[in-house]
Protein backbone atom coordinates (compact mmCIF):
# COMPACT_ATOMS: atom_id res chain seq x y z
CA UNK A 1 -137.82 62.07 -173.32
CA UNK A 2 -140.48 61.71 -170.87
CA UNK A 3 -139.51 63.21 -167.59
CA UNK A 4 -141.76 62.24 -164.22
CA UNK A 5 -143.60 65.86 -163.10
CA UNK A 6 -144.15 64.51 -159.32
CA UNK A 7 -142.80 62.35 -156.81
CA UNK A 8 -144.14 58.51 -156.92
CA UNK A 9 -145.23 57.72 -153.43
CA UNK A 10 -143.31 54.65 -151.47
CA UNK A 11 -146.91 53.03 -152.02
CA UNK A 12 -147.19 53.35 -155.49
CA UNK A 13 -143.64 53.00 -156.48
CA UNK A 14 -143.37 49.32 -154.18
CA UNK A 15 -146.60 48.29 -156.12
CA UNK A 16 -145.46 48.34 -158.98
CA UNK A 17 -141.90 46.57 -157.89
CA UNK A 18 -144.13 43.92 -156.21
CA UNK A 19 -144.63 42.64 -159.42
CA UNK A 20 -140.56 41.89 -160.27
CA UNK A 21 -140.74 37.68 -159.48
CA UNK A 22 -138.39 35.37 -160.59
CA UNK A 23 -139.31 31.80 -161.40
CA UNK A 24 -137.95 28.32 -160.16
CA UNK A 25 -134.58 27.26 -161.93
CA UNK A 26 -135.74 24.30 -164.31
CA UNK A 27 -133.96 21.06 -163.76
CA UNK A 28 -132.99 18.48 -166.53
CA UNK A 29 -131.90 15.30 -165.70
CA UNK A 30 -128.51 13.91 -166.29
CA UNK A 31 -127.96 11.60 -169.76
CA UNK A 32 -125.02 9.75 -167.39
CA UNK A 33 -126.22 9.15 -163.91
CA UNK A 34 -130.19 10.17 -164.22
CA UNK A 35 -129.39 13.00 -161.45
CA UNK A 36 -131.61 16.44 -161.46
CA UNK A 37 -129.00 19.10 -163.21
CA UNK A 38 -129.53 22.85 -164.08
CA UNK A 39 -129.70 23.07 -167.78
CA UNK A 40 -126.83 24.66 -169.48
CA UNK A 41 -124.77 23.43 -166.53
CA UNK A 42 -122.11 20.68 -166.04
CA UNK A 43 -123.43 17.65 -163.79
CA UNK A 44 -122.32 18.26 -160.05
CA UNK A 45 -122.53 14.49 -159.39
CA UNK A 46 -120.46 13.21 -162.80
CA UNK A 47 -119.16 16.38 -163.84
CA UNK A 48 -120.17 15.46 -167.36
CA UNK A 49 -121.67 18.09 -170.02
CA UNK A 50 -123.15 17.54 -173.53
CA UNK A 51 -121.52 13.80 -173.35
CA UNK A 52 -118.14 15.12 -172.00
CA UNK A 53 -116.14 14.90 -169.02
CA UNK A 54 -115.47 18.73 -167.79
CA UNK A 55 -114.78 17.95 -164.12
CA UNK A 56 -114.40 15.97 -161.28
CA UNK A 57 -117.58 15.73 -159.06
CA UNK A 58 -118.12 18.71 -156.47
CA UNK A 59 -120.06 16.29 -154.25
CA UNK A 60 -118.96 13.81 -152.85
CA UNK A 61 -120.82 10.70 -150.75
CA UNK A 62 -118.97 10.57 -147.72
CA UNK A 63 -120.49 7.85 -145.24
């Protein structure tokens, strides 16, 4: 196993962690109500997922 023989620097080591990114969440939109959804994720307006009713809406339109 191969086994560092000197310290990284700070400079060196937070170059190479400068390169760690995440990426935008991809949104889908809802077969029910046409609303943007996270994929892989119930609807938070209908609460529906893969044509089924999980749960009731988180949000709610309160005027």
């Amino acid at each position: 196993m191969a086994v560092p023989k000197r310290k990284m620097s700070r400079s060196n080591t937070r170059a190479r962690r400068s390169q760690w990114k995440t990426t935008a969440a991809s949104l889908a939109t809802c077969p029910q109500c046409k609303s943007p959804k996270l994929t892989h994720i119930a609807c938070p307006t209908c609460g529906t997922y893969n044509g089924r009713q999980y749960a009731e809406a988180l949000r709610s339109e309160h005027a």
